[in-house]
PDB file of N, CA and C in Angstrom:
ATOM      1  N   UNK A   1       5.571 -38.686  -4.188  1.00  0.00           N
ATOM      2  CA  UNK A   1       6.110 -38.315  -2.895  1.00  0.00           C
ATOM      3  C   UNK A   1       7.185 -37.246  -3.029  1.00  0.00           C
ATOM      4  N   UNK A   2       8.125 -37.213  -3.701  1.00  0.00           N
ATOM      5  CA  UNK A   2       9.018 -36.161  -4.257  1.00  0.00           C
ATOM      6  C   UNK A   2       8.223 -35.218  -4.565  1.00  0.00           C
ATOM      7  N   UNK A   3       7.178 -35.044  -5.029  1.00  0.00           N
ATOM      8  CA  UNK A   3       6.741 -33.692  -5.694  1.00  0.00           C
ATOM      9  C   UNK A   3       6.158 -32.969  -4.174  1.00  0.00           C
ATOM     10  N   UNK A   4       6.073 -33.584  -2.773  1.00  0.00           N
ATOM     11  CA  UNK A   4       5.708 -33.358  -1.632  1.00  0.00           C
ATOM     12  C   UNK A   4       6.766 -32.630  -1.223  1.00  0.00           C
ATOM     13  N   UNK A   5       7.841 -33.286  -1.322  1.00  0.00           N
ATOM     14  CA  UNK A   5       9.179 -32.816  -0.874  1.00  0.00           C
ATOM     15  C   UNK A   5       9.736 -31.447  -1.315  1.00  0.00           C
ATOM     16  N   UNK A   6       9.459 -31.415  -2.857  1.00  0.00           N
ATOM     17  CA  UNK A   6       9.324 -30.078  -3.558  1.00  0.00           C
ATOM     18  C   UNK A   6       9.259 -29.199  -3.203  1.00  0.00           C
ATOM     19  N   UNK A   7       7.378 -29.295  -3.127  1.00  0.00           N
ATOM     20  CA  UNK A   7       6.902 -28.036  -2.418  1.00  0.00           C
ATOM     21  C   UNK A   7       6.927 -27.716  -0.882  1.00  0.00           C
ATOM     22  N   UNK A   8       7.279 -28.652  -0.177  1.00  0.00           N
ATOM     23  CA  UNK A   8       7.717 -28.153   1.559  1.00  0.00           C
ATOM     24  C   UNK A   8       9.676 -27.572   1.314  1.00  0.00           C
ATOM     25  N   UNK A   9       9.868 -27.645   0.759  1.00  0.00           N
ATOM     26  CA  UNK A   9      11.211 -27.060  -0.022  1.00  0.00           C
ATOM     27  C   UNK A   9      10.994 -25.781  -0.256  1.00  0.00           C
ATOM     28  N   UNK A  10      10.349 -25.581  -1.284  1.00  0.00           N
ATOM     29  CA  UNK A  10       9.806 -24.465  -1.501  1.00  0.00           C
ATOM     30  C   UNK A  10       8.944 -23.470  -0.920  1.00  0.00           C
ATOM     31  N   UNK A  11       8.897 -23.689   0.073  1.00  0.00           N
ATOM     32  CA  UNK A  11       7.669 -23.153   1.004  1.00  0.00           C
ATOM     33  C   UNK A  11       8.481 -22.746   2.130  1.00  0.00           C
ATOM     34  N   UNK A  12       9.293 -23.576   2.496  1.00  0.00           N
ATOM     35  CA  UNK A  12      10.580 -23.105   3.202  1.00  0.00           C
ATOM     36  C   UNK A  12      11.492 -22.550   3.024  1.00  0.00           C
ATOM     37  N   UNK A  13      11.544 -22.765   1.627  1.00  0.00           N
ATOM     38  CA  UNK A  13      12.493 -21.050   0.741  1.00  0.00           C
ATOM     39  C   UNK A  13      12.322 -19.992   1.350  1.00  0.00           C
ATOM     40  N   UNK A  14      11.228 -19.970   0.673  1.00  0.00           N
ATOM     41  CA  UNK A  14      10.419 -19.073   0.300  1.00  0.00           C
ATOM     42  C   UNK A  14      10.196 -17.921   1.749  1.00  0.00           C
ATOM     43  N   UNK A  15       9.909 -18.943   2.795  1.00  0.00           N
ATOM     44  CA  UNK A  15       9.280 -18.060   4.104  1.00  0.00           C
ATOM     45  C   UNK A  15      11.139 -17.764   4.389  1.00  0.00           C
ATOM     46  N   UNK A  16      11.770 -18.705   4.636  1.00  0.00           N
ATOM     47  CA  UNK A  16      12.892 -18.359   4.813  1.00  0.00           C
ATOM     48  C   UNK A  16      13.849 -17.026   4.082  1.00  0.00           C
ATOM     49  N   UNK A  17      13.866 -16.521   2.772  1.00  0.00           N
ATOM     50  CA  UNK A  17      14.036 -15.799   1.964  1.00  0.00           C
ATOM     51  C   UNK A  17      12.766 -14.332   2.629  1.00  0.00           C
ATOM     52  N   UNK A  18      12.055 -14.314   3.079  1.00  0.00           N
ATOM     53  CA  UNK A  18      11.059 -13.531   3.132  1.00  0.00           C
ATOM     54  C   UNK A  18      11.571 -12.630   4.485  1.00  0.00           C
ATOM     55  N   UNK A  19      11.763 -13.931   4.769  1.00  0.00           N
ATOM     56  CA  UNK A  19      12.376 -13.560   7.083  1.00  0.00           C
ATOM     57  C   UNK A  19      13.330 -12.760   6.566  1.00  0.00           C
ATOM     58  N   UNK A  20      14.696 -13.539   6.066  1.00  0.00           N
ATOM     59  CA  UNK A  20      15.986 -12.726   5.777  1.00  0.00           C
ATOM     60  C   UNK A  20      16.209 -11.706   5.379  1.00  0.00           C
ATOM     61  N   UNK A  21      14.995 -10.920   4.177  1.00  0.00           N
ATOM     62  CA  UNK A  21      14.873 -10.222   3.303  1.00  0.00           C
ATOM     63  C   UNK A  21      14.035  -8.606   4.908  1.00  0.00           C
ATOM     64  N   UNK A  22      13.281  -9.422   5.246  1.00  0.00           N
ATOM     65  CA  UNK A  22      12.493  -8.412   6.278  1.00  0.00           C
ATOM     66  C   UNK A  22      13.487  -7.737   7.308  1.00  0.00           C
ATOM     67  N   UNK A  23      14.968  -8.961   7.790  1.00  0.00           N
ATOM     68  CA  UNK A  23      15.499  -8.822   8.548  1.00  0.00           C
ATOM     69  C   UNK A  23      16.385  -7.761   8.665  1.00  0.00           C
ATOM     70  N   UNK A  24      16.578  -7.792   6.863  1.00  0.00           N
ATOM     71  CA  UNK A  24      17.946  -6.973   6.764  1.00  0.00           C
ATOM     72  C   UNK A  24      17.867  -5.524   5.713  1.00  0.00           C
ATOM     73  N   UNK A  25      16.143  -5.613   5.536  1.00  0.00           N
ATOM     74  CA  UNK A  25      15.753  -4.562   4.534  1.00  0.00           C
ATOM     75  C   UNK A  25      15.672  -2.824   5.465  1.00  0.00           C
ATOM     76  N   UNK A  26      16.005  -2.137   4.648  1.00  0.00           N
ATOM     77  CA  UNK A  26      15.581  -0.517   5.883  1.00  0.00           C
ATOM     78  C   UNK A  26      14.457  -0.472   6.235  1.00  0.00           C
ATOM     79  N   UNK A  27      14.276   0.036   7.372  1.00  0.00           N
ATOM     80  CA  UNK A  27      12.793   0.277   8.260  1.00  0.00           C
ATOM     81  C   UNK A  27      12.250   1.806   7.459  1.00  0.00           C
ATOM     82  N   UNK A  28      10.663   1.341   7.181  1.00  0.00           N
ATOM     83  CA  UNK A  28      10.244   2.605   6.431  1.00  0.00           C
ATOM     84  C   UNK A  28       9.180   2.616   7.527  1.00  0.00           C
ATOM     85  N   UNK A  29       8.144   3.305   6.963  1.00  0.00           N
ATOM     86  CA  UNK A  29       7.167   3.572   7.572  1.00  0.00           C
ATOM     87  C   UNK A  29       6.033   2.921   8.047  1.00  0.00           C
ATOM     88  N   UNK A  30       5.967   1.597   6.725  1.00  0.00           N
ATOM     89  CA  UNK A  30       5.066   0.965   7.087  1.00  0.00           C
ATOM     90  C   UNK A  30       5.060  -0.030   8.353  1.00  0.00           C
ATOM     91  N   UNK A  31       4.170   0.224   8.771  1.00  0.00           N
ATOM     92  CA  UNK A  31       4.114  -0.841  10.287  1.00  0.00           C
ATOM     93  C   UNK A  31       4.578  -2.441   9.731  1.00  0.00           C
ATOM     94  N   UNK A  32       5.351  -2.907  10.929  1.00  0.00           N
ATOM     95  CA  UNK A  32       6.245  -4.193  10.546  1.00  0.00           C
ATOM     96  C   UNK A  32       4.667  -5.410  10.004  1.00  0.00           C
ATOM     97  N   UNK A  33       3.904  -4.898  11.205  1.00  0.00           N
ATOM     98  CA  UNK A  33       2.370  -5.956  11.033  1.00  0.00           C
ATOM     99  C   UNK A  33       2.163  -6.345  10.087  1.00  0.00           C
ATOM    100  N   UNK A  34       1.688  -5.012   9.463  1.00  0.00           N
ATOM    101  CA  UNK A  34       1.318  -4.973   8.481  1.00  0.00           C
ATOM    102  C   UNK A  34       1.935  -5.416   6.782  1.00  0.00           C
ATOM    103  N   UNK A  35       3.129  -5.506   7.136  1.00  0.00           N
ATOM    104  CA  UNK A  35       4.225  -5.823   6.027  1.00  0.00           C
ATOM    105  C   UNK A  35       3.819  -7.674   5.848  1.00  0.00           C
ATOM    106  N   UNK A  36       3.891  -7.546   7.078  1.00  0.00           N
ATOM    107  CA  UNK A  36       3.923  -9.039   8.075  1.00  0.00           C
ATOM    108  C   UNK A  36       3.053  -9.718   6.875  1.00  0.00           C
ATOM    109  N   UNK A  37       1.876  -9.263   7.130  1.00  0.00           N
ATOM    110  CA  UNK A  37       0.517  -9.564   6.882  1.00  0.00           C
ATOM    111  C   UNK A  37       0.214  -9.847   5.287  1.00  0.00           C
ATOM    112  N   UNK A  38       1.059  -9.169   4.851  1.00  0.00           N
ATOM    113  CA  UNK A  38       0.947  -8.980   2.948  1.00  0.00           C
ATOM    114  C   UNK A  38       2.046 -10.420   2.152  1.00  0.00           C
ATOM    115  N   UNK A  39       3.004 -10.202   3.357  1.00  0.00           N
ATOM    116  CA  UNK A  39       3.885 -11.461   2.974  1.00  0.00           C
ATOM    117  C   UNK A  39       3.328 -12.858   2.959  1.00  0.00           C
ATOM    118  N   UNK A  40       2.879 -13.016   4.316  1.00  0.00           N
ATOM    119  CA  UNK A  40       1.937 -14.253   4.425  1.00  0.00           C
ATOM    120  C   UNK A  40       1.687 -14.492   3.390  1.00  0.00           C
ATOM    121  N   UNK A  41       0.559 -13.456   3.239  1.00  0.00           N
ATOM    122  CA  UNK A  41      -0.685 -13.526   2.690  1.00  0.00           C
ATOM    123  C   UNK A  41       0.032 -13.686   0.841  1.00  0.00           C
ATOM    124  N   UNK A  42       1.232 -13.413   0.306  1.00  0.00           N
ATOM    125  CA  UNK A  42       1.738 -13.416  -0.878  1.00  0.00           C
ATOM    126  C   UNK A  42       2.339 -14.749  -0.823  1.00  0.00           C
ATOM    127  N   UNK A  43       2.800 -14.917   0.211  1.00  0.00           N
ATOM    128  CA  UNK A  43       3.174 -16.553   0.386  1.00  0.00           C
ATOM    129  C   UNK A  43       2.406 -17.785  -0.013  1.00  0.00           C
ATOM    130  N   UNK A  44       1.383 -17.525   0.757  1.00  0.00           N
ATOM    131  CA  UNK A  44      -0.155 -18.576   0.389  1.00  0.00           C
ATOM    132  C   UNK A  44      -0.258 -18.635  -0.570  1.00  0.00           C
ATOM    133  N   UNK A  45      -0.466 -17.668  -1.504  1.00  0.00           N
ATOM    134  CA  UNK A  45      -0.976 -17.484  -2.767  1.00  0.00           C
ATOM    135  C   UNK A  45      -0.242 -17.994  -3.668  1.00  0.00           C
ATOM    136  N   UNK A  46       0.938 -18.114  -3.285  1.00  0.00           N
ATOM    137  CA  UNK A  46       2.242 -18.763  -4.123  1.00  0.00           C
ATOM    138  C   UNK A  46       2.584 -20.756  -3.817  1.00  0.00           C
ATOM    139  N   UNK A  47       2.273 -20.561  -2.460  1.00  0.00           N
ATOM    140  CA  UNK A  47       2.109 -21.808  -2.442  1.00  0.00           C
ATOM    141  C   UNK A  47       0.599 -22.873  -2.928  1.00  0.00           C
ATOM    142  N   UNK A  48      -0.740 -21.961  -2.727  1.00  0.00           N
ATOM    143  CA  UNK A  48      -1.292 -22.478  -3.794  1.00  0.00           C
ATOM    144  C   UNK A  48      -1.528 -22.486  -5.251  1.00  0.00           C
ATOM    145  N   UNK A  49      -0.687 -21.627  -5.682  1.00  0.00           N
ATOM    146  CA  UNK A  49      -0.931 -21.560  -7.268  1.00  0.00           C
ATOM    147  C   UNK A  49      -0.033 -22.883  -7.679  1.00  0.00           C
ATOM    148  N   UNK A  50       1.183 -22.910  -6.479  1.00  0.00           N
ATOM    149  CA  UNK A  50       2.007 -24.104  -7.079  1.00  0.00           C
ATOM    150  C   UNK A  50       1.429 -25.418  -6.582  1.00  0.00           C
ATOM    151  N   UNK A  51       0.711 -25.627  -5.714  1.00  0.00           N
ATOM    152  CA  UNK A  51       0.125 -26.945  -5.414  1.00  0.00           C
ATOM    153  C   UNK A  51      -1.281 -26.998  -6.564  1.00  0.00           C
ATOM    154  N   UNK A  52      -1.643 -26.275  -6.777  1.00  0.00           N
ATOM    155  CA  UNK A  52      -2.207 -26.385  -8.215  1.00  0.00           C
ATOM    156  C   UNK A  52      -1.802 -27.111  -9.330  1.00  0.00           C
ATOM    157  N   UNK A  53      -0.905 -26.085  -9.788  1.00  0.00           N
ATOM    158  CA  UNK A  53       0.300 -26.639 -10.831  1.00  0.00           C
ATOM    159  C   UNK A  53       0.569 -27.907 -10.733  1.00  0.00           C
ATOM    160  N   UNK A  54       1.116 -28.386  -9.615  1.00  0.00           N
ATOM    161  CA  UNK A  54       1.255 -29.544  -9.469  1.00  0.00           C
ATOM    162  C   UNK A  54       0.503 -30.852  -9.332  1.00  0.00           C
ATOM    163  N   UNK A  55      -0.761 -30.584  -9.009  1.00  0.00           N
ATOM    164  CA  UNK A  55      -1.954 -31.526  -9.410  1.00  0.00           C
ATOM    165  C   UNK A  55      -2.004 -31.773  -7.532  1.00  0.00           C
ATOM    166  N   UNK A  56      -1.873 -31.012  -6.695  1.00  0.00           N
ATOM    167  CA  UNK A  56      -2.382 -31.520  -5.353  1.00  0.00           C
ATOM    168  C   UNK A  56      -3.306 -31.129  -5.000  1.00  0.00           C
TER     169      UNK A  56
END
């Protein structure tokens, strides 16, 4: 059950750290969407490699 707790910890870092980071980074060119879209999408990938890892 802790190792549940973990990763919703971490997953909430994580998106949280991502928001903050988007919030306060300089505006370039690339469309926000699209930034949007890669983060997710790098997010997932991070949260399943670690629910892997972890045997879930």
């Amino acid at each position: 059950m802790k190792e549940h707790e973990f990763a919703k910890g971490m997953g909430l870092g994580v998106l949280a750290g991502a928001a903050l980071g988007a919030a306060i980074a300089p505006r370039k060119k690339t469309p926000m969407r699209k930034a949007a879209g890669k983060a997710m999408k790098t997010v997932g990938q991070v949260m399943e490699n670690l629910s892997d890892d972890m045997g879930f």
